[in-house]
C-alpha atoms as a PDB file:
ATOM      1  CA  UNK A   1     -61.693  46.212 -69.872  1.00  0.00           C
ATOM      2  CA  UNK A   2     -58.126  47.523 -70.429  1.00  0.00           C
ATOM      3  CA  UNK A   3     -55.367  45.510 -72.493  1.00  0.00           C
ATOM      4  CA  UNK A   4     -52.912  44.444 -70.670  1.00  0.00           C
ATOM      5  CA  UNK A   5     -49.454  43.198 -72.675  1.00  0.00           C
ATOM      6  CA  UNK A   6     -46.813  40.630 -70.823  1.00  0.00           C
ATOM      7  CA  UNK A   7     -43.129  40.355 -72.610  1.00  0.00           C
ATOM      8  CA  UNK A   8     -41.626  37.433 -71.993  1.00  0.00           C
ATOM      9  CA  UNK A   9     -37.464  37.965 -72.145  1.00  0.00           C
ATOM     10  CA  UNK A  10     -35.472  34.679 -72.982  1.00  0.00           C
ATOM     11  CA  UNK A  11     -33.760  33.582 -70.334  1.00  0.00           C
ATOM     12  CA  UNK A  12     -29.983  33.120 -69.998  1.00  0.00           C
ATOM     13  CA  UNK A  13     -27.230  31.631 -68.670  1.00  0.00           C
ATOM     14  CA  UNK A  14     -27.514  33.783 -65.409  1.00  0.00           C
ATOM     15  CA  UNK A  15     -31.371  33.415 -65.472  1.00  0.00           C
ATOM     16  CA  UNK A  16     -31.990  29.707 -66.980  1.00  0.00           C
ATOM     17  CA  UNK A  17     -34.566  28.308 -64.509  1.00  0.00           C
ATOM     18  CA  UNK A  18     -37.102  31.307 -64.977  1.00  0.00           C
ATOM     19  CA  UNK A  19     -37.643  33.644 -67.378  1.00  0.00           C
ATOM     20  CA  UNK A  20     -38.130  37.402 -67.263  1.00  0.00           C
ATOM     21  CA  UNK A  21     -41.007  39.755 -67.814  1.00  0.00           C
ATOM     22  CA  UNK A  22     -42.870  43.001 -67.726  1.00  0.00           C
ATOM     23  CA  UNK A  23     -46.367  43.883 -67.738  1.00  0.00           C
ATOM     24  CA  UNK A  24     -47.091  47.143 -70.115  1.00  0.00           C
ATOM     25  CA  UNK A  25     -50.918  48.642 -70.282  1.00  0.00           C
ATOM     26  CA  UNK A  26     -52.485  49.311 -73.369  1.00  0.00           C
ATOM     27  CA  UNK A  27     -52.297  53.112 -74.326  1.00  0.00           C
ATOM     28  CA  UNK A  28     -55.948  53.751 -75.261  1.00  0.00           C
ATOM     29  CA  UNK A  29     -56.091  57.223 -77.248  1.00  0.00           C
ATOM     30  CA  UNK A  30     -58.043  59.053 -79.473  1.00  0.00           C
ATOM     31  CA  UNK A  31     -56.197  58.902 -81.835  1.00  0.00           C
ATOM     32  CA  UNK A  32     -53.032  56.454 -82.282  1.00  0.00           C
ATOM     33  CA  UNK A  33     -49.710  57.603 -82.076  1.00  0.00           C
ATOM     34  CA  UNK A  34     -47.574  56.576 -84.966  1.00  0.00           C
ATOM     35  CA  UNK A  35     -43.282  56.615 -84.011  1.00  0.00           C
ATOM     36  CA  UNK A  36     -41.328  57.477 -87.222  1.00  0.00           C
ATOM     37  CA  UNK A  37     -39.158  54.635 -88.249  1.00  0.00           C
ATOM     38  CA  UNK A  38     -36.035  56.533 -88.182  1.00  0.00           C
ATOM     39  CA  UNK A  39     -36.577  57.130 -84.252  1.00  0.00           C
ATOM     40  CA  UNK A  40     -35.891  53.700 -83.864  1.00  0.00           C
ATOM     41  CA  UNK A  41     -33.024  53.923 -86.173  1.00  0.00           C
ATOM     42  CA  UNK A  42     -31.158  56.617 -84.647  1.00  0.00           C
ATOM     43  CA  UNK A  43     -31.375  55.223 -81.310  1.00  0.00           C
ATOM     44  CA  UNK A  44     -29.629  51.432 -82.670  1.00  0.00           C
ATOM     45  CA  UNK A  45     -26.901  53.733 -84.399  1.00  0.00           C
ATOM     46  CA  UNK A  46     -26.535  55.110 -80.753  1.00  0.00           C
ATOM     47  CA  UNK A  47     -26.042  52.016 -79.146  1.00  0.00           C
ATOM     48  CA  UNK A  48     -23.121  51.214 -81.562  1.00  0.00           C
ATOM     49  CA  UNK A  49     -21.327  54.548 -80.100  1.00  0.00           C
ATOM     50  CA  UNK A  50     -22.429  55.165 -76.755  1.00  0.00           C
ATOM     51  CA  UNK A  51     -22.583  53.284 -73.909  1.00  0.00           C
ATOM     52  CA  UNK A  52     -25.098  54.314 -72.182  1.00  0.00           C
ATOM     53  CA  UNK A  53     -27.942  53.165 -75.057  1.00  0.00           C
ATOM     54  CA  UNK A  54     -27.581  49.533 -75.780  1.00  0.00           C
ATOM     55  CA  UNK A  55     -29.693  47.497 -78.350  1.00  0.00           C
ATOM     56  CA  UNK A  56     -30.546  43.968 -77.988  1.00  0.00           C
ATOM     57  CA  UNK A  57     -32.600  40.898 -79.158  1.00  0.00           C
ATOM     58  CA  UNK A  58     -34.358  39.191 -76.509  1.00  0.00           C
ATOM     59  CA  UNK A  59     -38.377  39.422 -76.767  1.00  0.00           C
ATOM     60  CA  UNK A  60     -39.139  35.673 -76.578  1.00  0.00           C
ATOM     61  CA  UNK A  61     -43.135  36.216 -76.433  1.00  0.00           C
ATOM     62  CA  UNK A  62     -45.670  39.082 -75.833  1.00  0.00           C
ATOM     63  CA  UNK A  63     -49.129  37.222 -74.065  1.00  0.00           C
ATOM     64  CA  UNK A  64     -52.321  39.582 -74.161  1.00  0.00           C
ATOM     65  CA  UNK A  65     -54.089  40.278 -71.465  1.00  0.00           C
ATOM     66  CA  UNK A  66     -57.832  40.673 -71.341  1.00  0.00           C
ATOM     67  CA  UNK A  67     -60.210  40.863 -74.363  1.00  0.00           C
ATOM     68  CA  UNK A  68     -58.601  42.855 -77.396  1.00  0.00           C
ATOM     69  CA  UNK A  69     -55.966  41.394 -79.105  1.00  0.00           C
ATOM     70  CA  UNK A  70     -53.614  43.698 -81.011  1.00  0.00           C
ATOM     71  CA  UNK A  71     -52.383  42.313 -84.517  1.00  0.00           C
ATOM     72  CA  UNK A  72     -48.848  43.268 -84.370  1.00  0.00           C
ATOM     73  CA  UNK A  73     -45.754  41.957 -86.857  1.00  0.00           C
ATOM     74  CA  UNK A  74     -43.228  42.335 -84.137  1.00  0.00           C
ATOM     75  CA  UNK A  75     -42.298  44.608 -81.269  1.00  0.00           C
ATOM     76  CA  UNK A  76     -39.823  46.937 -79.965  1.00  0.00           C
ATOM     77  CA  UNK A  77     -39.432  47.950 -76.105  1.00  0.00           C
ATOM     78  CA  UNK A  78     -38.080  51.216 -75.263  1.00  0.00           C
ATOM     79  CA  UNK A  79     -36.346  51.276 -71.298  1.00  0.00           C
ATOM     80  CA  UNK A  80     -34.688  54.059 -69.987  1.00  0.00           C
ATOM     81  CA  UNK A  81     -33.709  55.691 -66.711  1.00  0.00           C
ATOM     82  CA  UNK A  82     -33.272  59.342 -66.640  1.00  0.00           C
ATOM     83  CA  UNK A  83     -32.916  60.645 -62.710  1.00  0.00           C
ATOM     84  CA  UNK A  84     -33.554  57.194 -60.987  1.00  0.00           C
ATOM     85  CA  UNK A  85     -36.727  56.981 -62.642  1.00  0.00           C
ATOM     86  CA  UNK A  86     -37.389  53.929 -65.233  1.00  0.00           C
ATOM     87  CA  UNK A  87     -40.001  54.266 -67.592  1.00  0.00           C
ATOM     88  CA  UNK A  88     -40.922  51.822 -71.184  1.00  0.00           C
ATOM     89  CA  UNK A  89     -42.632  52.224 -73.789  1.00  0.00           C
ATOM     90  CA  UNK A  90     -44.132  48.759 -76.049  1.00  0.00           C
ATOM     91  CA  UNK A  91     -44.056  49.586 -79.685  1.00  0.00           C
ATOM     92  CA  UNK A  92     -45.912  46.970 -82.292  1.00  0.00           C
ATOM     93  CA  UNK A  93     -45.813  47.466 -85.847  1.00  0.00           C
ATOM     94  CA  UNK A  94     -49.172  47.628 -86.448  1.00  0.00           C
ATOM     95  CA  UNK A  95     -49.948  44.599 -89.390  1.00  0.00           C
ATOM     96  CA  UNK A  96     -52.254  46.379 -92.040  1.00  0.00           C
ATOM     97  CA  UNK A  97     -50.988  49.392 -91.805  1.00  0.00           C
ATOM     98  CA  UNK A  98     -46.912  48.547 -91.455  1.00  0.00           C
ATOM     99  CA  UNK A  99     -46.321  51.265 -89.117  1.00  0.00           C
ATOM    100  CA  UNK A 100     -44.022  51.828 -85.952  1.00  0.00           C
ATOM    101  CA  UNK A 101     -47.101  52.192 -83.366  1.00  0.00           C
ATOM    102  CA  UNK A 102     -46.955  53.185 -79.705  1.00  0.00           C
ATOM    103  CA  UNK A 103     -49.708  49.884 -77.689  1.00  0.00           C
ATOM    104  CA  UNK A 104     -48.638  50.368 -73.947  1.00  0.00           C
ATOM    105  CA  UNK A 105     -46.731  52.184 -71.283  1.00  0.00           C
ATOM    106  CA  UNK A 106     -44.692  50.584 -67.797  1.00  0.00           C
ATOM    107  CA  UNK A 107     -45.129  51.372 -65.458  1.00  0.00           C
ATOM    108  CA  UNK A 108     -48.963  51.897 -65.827  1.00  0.00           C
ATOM    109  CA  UNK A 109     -49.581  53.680 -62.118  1.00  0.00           C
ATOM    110  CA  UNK A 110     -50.429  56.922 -63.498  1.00  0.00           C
ATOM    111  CA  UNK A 111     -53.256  58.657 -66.001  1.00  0.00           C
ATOM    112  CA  UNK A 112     -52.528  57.429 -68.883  1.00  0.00           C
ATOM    113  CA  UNK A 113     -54.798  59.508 -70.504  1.00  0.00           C
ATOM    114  CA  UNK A 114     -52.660  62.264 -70.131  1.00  0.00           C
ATOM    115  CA  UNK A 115     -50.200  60.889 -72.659  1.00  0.00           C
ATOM    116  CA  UNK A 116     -50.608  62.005 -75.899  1.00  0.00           C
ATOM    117  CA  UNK A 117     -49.040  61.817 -79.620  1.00  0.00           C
ATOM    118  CA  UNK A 118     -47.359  64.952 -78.376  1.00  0.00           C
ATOM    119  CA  UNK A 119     -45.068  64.225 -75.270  1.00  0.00           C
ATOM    120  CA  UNK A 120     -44.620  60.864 -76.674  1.00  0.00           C
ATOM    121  CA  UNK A 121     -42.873  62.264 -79.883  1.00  0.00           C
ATOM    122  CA  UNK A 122     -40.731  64.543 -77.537  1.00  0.00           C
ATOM    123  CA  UNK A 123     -39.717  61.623 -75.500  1.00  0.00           C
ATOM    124  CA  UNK A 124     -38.244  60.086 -78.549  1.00  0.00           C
ATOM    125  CA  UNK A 125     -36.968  63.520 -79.609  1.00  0.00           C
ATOM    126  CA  UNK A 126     -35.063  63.800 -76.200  1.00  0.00           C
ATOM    127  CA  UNK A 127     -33.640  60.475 -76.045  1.00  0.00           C
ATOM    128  CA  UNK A 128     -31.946  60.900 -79.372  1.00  0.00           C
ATOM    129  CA  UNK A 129     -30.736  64.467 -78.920  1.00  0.00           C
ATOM    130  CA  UNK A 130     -29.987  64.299 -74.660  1.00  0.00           C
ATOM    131  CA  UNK A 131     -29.035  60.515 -74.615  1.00  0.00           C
ATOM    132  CA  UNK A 132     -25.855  60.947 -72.748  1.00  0.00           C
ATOM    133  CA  UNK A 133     -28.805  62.721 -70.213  1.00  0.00           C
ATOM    134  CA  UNK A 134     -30.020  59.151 -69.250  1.00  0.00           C
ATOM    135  CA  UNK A 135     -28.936  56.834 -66.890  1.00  0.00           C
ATOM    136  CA  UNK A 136     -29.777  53.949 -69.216  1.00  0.00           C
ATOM    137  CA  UNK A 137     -31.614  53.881 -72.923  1.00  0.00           C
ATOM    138  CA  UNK A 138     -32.328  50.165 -74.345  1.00  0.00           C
ATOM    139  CA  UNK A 139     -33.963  48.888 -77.213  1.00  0.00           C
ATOM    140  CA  UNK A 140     -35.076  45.264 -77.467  1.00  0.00           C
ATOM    141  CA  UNK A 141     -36.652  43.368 -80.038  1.00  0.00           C
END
């Protein structure tokens, strides 16, 4: 059965009576695919200059979905829209290990088993060196 991971946004004042979300699936992969730290760095130093990559807090809960539960510390969400297409990525620093840790995908309505370590790393790769490329870039934790 696949892992399915619900954020829960906090609301505000716009959105007060009910509260956001987004569904992610769980990434299953041969082997799991670590994010360096200073990805996630770069891209808050880019929201501080640019404004087309913002960074926010605003992960109120993450409810999982079907049997597995994934021990995570905290998480980061990755948005962006590059030609009218939005795409995230769920992040969860693993708890044992203490590493940055790529656990799910949205939208999930395509093989994910054709994502790999590989074209995840160059995603991050592009959004820090083409940011001005994207519609929209936004990390939330």
């Amino acid at each position: 059965m696949s892992l399915f991971l619900k954020v829960v946004f906090k609301g505000n004042k716009e959105f007060e009576k009910e509260k956001l979300s987004i569904t992610f699936k769980e990434l299953k992969s041969d082997e799991k695919i670590y994010v360096p730290s200073q990805h996630i760095i770069k891209l808050r130093e880019l929201s501080k200059i640019t404004q087309n990559v913002i960074s926010f807090q605003n992960v109120l809960e993450i409810i999982h979905i079907g049997k597995q539960r994934l021990e995570c510390t905290y998480y980061y969400i990755i948005l962006y829209v590059k030609d009218q297409q939005k795409l995230g990525i769920l992040i969860g620093n693993e708890k044992n290990i203490k590493r940055e840790m790529v656990i799910g995908i949205w939208p999930f309505n395509y093989n994910l088993s054709e994502i790999t370590a590989k074209n995840i790393i160059e995603t991050f790769e592009d959004l820090i060196k083409n940011y001005q490329d994207y519609e929209k870039i936004c990390l939330i934790t």
